[in-house]
PDB file of N, CA and C in Angstrom:
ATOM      1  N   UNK A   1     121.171  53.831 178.884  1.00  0.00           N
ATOM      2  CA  UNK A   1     120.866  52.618 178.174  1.00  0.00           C
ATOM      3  C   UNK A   1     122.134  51.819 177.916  1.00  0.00           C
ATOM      4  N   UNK A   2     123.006  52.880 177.714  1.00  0.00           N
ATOM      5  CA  UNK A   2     124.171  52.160 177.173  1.00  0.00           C
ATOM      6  C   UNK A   2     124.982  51.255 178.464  1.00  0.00           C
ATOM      7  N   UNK A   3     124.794  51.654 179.622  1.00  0.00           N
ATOM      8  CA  UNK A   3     125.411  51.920 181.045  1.00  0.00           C
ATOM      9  C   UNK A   3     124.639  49.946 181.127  1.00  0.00           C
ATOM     10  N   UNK A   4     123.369  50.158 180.958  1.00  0.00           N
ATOM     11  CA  UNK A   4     122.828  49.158 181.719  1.00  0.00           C
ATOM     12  C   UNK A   4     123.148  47.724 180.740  1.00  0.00           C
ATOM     13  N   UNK A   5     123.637  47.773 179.681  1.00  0.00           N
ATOM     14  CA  UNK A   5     124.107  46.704 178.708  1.00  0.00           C
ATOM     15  C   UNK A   5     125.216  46.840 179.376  1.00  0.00           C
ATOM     16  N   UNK A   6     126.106  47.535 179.371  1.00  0.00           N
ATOM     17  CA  UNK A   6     127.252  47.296 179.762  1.00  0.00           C
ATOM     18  C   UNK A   6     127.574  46.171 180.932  1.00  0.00           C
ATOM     19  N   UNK A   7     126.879  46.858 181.916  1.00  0.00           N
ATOM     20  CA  UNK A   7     126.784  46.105 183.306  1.00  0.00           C
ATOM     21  C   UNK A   7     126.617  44.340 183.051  1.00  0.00           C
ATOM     22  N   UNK A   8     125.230  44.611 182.212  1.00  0.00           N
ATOM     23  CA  UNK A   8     124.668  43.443 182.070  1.00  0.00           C
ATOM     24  C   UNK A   8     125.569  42.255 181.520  1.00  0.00           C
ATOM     25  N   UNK A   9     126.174  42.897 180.605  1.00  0.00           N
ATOM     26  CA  UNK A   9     127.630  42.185 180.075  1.00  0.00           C
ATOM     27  C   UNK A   9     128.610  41.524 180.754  1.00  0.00           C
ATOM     28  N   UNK A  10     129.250  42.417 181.468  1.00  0.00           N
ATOM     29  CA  UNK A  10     129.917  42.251 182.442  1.00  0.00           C
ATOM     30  C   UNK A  10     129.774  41.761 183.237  1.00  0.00           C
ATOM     31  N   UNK A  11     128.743  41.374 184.152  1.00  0.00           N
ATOM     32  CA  UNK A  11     128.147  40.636 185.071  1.00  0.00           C
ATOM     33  C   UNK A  11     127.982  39.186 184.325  1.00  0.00           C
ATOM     34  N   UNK A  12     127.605  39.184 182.690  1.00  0.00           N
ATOM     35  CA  UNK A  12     127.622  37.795 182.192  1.00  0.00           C
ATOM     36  C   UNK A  12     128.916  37.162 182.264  1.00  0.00           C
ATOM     37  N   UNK A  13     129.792  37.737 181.679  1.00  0.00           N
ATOM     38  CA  UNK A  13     130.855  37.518 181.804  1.00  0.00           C
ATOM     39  C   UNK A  13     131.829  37.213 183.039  1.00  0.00           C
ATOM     40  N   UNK A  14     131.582  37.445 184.236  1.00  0.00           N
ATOM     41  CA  UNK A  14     132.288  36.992 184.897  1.00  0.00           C
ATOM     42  C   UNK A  14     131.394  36.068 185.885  1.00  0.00           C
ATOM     43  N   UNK A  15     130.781  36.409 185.492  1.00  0.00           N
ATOM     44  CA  UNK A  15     130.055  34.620 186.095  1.00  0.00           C
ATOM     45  C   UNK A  15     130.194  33.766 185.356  1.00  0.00           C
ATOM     46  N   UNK A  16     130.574  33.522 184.216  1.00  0.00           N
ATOM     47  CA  UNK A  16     131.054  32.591 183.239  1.00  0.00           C
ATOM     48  C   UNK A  16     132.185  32.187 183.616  1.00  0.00           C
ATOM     49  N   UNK A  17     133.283  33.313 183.901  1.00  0.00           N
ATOM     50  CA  UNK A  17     134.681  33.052 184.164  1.00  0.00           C
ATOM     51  C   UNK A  17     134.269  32.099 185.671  1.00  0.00           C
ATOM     52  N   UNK A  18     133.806  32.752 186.453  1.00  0.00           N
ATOM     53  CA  UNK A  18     133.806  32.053 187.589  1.00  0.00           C
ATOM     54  C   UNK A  18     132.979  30.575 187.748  1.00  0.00           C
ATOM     55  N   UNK A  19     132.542  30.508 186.794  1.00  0.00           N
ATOM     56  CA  UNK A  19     131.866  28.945 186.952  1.00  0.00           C
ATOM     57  C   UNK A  19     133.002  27.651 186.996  1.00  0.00           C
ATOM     58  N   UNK A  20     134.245  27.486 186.307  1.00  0.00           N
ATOM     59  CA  UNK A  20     135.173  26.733 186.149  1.00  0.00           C
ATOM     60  C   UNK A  20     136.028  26.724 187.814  1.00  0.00           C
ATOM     61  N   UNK A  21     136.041  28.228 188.001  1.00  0.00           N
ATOM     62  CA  UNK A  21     136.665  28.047 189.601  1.00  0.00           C
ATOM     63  C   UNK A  21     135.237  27.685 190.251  1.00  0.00           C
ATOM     64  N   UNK A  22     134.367  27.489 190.362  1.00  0.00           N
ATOM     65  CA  UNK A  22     133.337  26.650 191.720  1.00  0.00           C
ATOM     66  C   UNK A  22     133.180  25.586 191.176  1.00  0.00           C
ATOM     67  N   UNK A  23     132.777  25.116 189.722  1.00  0.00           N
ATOM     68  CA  UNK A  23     133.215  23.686 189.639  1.00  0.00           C
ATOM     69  C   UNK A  23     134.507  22.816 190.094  1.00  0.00           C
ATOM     70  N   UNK A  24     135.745  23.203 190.029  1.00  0.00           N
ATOM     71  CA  UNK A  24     136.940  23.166 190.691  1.00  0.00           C
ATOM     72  C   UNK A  24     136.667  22.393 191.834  1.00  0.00           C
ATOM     73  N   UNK A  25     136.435  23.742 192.502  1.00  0.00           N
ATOM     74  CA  UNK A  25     136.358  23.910 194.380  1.00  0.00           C
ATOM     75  C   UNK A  25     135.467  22.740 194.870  1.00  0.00           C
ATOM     76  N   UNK A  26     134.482  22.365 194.098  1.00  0.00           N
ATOM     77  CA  UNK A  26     133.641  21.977 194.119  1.00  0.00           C
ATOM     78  C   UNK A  26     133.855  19.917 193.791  1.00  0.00           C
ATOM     79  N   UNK A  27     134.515  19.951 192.806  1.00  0.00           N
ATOM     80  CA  UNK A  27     135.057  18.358 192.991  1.00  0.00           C
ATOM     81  C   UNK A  27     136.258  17.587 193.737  1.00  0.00           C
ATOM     82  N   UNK A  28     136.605  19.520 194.020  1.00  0.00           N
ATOM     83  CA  UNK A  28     137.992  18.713 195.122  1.00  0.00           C
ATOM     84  C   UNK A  28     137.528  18.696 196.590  1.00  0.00           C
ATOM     85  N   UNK A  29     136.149  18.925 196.887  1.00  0.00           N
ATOM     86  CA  UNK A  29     136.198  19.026 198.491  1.00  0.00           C
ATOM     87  C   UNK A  29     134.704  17.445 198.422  1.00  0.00           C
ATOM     88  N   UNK A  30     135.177  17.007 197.092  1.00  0.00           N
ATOM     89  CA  UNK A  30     134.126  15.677 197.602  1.00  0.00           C
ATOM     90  C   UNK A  30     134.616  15.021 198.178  1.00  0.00           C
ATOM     91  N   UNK A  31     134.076  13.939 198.967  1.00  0.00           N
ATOM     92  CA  UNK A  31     134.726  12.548 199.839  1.00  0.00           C
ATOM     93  C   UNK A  31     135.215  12.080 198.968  1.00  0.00           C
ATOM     94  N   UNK A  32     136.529  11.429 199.150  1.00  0.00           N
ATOM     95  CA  UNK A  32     137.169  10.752 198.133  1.00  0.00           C
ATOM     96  C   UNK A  32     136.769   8.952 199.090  1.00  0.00           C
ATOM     97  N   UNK A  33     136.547   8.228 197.325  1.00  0.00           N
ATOM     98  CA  UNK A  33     136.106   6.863 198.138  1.00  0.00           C
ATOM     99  C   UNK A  33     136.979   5.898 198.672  1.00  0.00           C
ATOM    100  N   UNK A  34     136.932   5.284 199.613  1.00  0.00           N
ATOM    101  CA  UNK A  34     138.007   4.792 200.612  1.00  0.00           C
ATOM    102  C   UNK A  34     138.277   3.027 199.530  1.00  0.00           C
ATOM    103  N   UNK A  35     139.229   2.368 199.789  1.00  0.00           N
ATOM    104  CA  UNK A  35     139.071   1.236 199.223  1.00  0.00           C
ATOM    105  C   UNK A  35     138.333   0.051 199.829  1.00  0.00           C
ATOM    106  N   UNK A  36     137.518  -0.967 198.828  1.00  0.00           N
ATOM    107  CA  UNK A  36     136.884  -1.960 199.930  1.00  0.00           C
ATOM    108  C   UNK A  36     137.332  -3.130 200.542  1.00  0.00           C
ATOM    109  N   UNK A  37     136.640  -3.077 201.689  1.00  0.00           N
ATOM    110  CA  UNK A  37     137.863  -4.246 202.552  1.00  0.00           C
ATOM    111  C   UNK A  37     138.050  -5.797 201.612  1.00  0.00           C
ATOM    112  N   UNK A  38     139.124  -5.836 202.019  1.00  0.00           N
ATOM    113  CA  UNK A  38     139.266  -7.664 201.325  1.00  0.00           C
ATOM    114  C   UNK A  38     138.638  -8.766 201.722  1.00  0.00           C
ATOM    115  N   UNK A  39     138.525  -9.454 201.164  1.00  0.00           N
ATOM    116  CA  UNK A  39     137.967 -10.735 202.014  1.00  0.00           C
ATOM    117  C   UNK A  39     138.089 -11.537 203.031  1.00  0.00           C
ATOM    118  N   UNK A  40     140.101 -11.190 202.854  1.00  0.00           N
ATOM    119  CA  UNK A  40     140.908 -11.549 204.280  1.00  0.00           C
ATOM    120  C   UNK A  40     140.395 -11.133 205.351  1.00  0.00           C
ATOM    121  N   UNK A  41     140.565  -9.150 205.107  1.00  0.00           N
ATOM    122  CA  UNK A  41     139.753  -8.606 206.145  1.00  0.00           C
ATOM    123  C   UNK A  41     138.872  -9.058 207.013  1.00  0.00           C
ATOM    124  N   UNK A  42     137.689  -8.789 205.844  1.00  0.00           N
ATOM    125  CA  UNK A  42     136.358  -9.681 206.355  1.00  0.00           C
ATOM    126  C   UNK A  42     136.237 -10.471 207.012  1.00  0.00           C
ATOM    127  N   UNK A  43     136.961 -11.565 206.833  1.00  0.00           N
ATOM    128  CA  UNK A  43     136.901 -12.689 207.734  1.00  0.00           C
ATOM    129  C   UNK A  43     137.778 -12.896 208.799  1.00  0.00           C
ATOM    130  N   UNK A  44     138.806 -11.480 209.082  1.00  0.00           N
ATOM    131  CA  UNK A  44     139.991 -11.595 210.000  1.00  0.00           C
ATOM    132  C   UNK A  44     138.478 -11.196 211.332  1.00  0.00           C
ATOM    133  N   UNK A  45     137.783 -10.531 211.009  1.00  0.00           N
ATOM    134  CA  UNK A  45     136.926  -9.495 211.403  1.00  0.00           C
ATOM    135  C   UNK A  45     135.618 -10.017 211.728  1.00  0.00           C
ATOM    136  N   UNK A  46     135.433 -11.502 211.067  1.00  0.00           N
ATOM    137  CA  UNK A  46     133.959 -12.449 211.410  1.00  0.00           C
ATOM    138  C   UNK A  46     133.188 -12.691 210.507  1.00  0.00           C
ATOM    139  N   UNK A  47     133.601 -10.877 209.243  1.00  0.00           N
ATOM    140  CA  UNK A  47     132.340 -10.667 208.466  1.00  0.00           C
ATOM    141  C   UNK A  47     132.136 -11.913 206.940  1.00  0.00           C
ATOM    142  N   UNK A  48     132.173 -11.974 206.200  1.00  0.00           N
ATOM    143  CA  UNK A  48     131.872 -12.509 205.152  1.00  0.00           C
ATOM    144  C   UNK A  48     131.095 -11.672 204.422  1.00  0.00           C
ATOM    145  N   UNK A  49     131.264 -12.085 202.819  1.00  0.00           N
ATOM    146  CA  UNK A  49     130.828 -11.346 201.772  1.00  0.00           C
ATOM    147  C   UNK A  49     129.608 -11.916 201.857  1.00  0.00           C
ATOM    148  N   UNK A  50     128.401 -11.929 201.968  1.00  0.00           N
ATOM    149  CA  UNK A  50     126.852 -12.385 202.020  1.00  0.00           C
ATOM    150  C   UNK A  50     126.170 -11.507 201.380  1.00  0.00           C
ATOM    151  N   UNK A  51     125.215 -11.527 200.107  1.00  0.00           N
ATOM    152  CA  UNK A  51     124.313 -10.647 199.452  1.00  0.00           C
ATOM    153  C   UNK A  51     123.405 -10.182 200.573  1.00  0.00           C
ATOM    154  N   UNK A  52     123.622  -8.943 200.901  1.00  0.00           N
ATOM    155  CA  UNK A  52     122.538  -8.161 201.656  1.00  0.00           C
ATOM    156  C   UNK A  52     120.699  -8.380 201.833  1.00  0.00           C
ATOM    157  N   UNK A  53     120.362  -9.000 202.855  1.00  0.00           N
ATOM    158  CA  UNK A  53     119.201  -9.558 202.972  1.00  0.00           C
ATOM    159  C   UNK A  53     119.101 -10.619 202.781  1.00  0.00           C
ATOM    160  N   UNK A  54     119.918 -11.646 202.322  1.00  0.00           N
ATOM    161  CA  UNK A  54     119.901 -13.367 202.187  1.00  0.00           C
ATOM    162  C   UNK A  54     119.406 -13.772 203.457  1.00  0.00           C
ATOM    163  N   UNK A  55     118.919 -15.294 203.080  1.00  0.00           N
ATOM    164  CA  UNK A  55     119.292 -16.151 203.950  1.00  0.00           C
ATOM    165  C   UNK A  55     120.417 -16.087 205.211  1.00  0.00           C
ATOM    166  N   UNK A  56     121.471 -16.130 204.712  1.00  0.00           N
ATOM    167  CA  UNK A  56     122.696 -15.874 205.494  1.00  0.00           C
ATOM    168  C   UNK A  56     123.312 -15.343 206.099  1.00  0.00           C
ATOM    169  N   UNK A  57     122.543 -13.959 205.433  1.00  0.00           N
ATOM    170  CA  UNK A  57     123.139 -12.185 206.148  1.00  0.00           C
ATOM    171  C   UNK A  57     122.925 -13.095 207.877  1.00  0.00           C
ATOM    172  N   UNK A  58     123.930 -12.183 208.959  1.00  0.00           N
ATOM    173  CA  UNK A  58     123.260 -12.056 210.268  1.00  0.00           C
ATOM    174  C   UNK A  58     123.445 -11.060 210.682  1.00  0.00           C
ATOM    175  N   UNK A  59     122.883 -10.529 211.801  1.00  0.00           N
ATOM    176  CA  UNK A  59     123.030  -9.485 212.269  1.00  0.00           C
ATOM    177  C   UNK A  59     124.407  -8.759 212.715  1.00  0.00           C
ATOM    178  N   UNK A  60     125.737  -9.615 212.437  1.00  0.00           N
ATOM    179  CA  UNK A  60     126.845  -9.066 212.971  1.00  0.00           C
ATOM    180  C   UNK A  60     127.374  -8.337 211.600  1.00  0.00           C
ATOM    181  N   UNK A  61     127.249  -9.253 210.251  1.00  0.00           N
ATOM    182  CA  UNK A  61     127.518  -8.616 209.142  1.00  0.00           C
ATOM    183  C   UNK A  61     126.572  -7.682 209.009  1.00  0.00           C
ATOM    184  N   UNK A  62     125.609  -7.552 208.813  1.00  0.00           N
ATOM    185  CA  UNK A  62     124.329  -6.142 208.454  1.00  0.00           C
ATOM    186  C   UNK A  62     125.294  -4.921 209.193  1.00  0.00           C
ATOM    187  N   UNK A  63     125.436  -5.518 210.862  1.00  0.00           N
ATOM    188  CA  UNK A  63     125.945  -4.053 211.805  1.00  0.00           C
ATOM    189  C   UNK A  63     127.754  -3.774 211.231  1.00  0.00           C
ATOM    190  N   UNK A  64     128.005  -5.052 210.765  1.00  0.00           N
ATOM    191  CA  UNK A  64     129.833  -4.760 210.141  1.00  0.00           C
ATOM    192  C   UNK A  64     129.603  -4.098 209.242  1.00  0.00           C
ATOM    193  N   UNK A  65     128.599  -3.723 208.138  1.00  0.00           N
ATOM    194  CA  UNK A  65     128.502  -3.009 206.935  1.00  0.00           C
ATOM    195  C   UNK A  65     128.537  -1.481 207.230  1.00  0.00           C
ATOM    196  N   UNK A  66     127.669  -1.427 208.493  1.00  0.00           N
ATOM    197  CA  UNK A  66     127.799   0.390 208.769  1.00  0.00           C
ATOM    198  C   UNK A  66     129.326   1.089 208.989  1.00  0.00           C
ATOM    199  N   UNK A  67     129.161   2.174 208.100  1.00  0.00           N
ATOM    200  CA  UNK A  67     130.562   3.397 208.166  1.00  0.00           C
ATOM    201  C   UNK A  67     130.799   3.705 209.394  1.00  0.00           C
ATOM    202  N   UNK A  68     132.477   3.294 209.621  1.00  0.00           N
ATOM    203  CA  UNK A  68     133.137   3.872 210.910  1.00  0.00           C
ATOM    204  C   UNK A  68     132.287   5.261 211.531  1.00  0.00           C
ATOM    205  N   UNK A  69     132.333   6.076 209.958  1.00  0.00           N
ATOM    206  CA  UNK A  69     132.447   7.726 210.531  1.00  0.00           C
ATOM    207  C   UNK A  69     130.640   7.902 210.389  1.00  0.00           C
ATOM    208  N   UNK A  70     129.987   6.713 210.328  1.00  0.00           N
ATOM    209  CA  UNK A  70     128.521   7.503 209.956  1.00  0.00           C
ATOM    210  C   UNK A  70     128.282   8.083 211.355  1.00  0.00           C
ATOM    211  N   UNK A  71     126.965   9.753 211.234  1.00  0.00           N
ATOM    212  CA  UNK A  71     126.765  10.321 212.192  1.00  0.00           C
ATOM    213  C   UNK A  71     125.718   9.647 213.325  1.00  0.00           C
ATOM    214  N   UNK A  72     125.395   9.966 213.606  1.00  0.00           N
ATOM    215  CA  UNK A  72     124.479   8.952 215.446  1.00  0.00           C
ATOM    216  C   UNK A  72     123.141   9.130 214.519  1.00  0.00           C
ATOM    217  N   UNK A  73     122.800   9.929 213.743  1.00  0.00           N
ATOM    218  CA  UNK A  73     121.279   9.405 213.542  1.00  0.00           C
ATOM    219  C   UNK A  73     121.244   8.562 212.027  1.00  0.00           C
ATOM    220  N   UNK A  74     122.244   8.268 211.497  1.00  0.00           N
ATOM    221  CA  UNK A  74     122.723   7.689 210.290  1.00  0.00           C
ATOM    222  C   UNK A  74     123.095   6.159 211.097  1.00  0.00           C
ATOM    223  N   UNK A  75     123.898   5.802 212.233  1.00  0.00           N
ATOM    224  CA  UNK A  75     124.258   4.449 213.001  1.00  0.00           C
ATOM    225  C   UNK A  75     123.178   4.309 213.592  1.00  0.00           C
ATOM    226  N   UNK A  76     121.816   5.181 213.865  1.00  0.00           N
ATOM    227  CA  UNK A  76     120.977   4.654 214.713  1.00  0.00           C
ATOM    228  C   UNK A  76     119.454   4.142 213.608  1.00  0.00           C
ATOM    229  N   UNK A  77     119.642   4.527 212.377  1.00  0.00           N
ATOM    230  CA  UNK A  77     118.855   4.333 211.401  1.00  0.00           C
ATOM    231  C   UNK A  77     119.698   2.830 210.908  1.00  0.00           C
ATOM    232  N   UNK A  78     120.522   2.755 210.861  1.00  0.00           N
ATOM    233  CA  UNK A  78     121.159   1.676 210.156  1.00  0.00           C
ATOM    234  C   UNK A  78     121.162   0.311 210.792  1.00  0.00           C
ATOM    235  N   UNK A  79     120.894   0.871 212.640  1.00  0.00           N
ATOM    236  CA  UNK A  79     121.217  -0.313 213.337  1.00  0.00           C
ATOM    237  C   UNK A  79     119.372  -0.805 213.372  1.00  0.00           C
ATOM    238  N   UNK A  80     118.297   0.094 213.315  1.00  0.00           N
ATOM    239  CA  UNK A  80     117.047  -0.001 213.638  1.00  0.00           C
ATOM    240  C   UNK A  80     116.930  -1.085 212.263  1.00  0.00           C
ATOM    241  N   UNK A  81     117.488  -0.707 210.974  1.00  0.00           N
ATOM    242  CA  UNK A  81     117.188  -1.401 209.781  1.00  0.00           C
ATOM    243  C   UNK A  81     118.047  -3.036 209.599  1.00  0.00           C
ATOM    244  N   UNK A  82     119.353  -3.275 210.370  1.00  0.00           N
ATOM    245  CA  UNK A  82     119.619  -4.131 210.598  1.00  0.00           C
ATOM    246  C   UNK A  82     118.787  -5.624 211.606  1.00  0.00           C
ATOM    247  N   UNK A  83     118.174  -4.711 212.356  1.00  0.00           N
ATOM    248  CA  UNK A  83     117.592  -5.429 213.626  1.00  0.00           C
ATOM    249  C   UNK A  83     116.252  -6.276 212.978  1.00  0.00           C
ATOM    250  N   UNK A  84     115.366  -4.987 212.201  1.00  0.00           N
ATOM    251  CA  UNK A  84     114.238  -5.762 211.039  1.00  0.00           C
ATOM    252  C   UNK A  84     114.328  -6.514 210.267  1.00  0.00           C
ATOM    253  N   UNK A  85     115.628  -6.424 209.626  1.00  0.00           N
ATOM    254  CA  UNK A  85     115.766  -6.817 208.630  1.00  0.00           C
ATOM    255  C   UNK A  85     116.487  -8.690 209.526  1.00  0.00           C
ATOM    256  N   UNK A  86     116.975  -8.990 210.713  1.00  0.00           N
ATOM    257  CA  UNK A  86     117.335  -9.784 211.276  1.00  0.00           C
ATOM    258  C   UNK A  86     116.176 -10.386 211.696  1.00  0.00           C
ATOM    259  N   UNK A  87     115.141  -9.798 212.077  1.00  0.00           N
ATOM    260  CA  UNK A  87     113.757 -10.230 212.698  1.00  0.00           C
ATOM    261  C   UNK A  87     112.990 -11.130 211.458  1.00  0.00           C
ATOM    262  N   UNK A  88     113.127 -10.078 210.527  1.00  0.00           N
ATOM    263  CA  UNK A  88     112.023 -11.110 209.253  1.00  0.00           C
ATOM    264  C   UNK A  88     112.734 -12.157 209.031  1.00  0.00           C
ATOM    265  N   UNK A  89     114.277 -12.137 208.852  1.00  0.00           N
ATOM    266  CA  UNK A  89     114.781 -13.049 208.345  1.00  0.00           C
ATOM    267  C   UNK A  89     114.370 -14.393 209.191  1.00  0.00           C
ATOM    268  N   UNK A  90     114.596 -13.654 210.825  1.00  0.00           N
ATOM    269  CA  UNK A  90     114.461 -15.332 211.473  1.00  0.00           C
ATOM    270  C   UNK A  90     113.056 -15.456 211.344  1.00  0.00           C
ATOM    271  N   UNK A  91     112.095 -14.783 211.605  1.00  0.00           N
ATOM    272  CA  UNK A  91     110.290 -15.353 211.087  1.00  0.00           C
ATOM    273  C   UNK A  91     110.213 -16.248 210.113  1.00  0.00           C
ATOM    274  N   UNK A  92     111.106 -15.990 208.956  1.00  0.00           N
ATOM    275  CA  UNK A  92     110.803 -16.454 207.798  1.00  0.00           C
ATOM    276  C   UNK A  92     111.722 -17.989 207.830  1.00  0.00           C
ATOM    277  N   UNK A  93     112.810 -17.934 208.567  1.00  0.00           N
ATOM    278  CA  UNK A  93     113.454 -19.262 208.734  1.00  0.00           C
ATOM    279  C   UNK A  93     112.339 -20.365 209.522  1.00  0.00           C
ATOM    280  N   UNK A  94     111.942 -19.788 211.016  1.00  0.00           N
ATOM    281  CA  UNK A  94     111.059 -20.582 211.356  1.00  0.00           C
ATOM    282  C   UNK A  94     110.292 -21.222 210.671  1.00  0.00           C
ATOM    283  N   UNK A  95     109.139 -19.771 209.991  1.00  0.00           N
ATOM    284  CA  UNK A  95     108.211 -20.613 209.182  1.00  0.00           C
ATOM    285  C   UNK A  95     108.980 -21.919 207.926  1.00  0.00           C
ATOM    286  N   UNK A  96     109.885 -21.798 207.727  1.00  0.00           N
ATOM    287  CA  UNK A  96     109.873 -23.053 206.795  1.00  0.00           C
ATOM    288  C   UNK A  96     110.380 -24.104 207.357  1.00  0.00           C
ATOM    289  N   UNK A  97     110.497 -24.130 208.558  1.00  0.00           N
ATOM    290  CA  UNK A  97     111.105 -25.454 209.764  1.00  0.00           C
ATOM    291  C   UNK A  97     109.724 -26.198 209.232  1.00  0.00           C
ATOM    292  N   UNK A  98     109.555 -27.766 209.368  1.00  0.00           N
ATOM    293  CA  UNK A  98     108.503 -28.583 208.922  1.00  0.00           C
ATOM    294  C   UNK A  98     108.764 -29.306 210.416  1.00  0.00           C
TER     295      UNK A  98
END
């Protein structure tokens, strides 16, 4: 009886200790966030600052917004959502041509 408190103890206890080292480990292996481009940038580059989905967005800024490092089914989701999101926009320009 005495054996199995013991254990039980002990086992609390160092999983306690060890929670501070995996929290640790654990905030130093996050992505650290990159800084955002300037405006200079932007426009050395074509893009412009445009609220996402405006009027204005076009399809070169929507596709300039995707991450260098995103993976092929993350650039191929992003480019499918750019392309829709370029399509309604021009539907919706037409329709208000008079």
């Amino acid at each position: 009886m005495k054996h199995t408190l013991l254990m039980k103890r002990t086992i609390l206890v160092a999983s306690m200790a060890l929670i501070p080292l995996i929290l640790t480990g654990l905030t130093l292996a996050a992505p650290q966030v990159t800084e955002p481009m300037s405006s200079a940038e932007a426009q050395a580059q074509g893009l412009t600052q445009i609220a996402v989905g405006s009027a204005q967005d076009t399809l070169k800024a929507c596709l300039g917004r995707i991450p260098q490092d995103a993976s092929s089914g993350q650039l191929m989701l992003a480019k499918e959502s750019c392309q829709q999101v370029e399509t309604v926009r021009t539907i919706n320009q037409q329709s208000l041509t008079f």
